[in-house]
Protein backbone atom coordinates (compact mmCIF):
# COMPACT_ATOMS: atom_id res chain seq x y z
CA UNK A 1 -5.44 8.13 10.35
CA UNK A 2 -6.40 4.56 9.36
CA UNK A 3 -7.70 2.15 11.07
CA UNK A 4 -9.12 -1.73 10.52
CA UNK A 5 -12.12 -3.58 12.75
CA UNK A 6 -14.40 -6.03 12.81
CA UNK A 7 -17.90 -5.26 12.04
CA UNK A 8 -18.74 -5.68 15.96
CA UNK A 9 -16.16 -2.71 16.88
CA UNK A 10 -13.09 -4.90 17.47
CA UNK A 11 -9.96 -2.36 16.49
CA UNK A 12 -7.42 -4.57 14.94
CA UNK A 13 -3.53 -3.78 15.70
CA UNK A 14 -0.32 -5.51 14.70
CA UNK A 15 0.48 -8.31 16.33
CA UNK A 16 1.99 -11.46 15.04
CA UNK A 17 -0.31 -12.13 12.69
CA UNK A 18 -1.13 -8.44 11.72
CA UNK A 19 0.68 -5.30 10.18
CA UNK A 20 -1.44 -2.34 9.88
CA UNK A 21 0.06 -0.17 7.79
CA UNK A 22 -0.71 3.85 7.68
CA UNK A 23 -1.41 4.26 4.26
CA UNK A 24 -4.62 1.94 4.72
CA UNK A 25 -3.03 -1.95 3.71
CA UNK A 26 -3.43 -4.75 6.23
CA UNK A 27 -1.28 -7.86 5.81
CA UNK A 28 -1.92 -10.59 7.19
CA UNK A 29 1.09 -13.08 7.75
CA UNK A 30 1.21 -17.14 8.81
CA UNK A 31 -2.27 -16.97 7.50
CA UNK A 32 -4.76 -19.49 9.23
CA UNK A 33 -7.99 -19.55 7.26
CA UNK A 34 -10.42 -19.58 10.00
CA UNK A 35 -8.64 -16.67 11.69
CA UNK A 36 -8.20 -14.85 8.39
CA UNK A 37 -11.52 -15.00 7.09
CA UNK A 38 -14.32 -12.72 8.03
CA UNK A 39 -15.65 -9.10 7.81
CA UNK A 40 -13.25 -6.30 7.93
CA UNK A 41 -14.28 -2.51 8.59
CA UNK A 42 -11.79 0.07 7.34
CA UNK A 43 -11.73 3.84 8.44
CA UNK A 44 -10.23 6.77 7.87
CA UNK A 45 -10.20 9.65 9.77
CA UNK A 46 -8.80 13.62 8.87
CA UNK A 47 -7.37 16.08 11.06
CA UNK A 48 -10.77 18.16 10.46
CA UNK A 49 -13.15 14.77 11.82
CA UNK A 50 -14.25 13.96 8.94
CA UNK A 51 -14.60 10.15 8.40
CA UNK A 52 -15.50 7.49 6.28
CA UNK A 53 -15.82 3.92 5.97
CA UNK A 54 -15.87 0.44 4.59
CA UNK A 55 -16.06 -3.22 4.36
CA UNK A 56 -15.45 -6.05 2.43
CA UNK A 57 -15.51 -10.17 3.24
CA UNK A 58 -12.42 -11.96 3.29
CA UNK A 59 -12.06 -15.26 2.14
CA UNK A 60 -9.29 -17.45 2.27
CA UNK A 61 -8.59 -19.83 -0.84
CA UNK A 62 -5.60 -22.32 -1.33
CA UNK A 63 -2.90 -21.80 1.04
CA UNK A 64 -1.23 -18.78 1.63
CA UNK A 65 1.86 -17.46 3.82
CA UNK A 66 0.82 -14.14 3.36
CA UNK A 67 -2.34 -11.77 2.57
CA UNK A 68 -2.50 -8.04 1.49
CA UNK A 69 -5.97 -6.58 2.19
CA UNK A 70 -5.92 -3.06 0.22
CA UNK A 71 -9.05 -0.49 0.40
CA UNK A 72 -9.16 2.11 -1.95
CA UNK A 73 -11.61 4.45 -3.72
């Protein structure tokens, strides 16, 4: 399981502005920089518990429709 938050615990879940996808991409859509921008927390989780994390800042330049945040090792 993957899962996106904000550094202060926030989970983050699709919504208009938001697709979480499974395989650990986040795309953000109708992208509003002050919304957009900021500190995201990825996690990923195995059936056994085992878990691991990370973060990376997100800032917005030019404009954009759409954004693909992508964590990988």
């Amino acid at each position: 399981m993957i899962c996106f938050s904000f550094p202060d615990g926030v989970s983050l879940y699709s919504d208009l502005h938001r697709k979480v996808f499974t395989n650990g991409t986040l795309l953000i859509m109708n992208v509003v920089k002050d919304l957009a921008e900021g500190v995201y927390q990825c996690t990923a989780k195995n059936r056994q518990g085992f878990q691991s994390s990370d973060s990376t800042k997100l800032k917005v330049i030019g404009k954009h429709e759409k954004l693909f945040c992508l964590f990988s090792e």
